[in-house]
Protein backbone atom coordinates (compact mmCIF):
# COMPACT_ATOMS: atom_id res chain seq x y z
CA UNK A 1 48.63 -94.58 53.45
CA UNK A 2 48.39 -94.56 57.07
CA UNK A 3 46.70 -91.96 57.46
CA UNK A 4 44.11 -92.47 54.84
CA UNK A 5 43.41 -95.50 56.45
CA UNK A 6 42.86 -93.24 59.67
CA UNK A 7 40.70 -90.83 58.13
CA UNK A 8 38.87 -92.42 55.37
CA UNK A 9 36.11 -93.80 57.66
CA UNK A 10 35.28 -90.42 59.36
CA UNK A 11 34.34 -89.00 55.67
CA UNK A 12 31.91 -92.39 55.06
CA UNK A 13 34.47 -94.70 53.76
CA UNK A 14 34.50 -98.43 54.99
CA UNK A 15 37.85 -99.69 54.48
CA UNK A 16 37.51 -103.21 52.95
CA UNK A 17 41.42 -104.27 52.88
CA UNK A 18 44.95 -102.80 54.24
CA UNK A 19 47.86 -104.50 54.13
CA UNK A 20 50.55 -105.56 51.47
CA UNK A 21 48.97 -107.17 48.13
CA UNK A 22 50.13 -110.12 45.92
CA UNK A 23 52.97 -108.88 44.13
CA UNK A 24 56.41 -109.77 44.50
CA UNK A 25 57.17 -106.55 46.12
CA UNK A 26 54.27 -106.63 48.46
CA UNK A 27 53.32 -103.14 47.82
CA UNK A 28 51.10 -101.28 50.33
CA UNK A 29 47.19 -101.43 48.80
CA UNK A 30 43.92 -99.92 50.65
CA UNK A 31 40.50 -101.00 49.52
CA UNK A 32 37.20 -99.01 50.63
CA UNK A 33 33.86 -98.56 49.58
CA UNK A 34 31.47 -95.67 50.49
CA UNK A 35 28.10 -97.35 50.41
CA UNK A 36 26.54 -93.61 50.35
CA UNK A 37 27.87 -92.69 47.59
CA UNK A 38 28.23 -96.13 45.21
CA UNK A 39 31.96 -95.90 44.58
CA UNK A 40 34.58 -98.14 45.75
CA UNK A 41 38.66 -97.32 45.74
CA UNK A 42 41.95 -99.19 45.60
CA UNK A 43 44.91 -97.02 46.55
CA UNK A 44 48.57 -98.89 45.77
CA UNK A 45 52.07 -97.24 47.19
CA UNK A 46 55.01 -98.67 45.48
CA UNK A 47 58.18 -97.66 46.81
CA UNK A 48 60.89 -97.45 44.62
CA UNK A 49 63.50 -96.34 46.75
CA UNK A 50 65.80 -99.36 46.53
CA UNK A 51 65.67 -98.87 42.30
CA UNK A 52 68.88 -97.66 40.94
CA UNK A 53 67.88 -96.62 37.66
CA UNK A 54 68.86 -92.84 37.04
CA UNK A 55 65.42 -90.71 37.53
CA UNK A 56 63.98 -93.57 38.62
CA UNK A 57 60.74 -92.33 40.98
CA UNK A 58 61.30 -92.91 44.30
CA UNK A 59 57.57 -93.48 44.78
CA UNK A 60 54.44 -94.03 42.87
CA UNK A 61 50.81 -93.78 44.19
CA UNK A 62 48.34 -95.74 41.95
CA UNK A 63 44.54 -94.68 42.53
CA UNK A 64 41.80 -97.17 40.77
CA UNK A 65 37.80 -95.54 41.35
CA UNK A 66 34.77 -97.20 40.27
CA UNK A 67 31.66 -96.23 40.85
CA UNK A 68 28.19 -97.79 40.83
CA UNK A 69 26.15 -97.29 37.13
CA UNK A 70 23.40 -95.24 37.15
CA UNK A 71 20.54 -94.80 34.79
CA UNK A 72 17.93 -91.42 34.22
CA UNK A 73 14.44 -92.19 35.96
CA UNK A 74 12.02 -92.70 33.05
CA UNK A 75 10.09 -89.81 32.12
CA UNK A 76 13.55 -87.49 33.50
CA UNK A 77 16.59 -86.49 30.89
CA UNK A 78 20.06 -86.17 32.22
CA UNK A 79 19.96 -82.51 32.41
CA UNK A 80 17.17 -82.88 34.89
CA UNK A 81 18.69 -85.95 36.80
């Protein structure tokens, strides 16, 4: 996470939010949006290394990407867009 945080900007990326989020385990979430290219990212680490459960994983990385809606110039199909 660190490190995407690190390199992230140098590829366009504006990083919006670090830090832990709301939940009760305070997992490790990194917002960013690339402006140049419309789409915007959340990136969530949970760390499950204190869960007992047998083949429990002992980490989980949750990606969300959205990205801005776009729509075919008139008088253009998709093919030529």
């Amino acid at each position: 996470m660190e490190r995407l945080r690190e390199d992230l900007p140098a590829k366009g990326w504006t990083i919006t939010s670090y830090g832990p989020d709301s939940s009760p385990s305070k997992s490790l979430e990194l917002t960013a949006d690339s402006t140049k290219k419309k789409f915007s990212v959340s990136i969530r680490l949970l760390d499950g290394t204190g869960r007992t459960e047998p083949g429990a994983p002992t980490a989980l990385i949750y990606v969300d990407l959205a990205s801005a809606c776009f729509q075919v110039p008139k008088g253009k199909t998709v093919d030529e867009y």
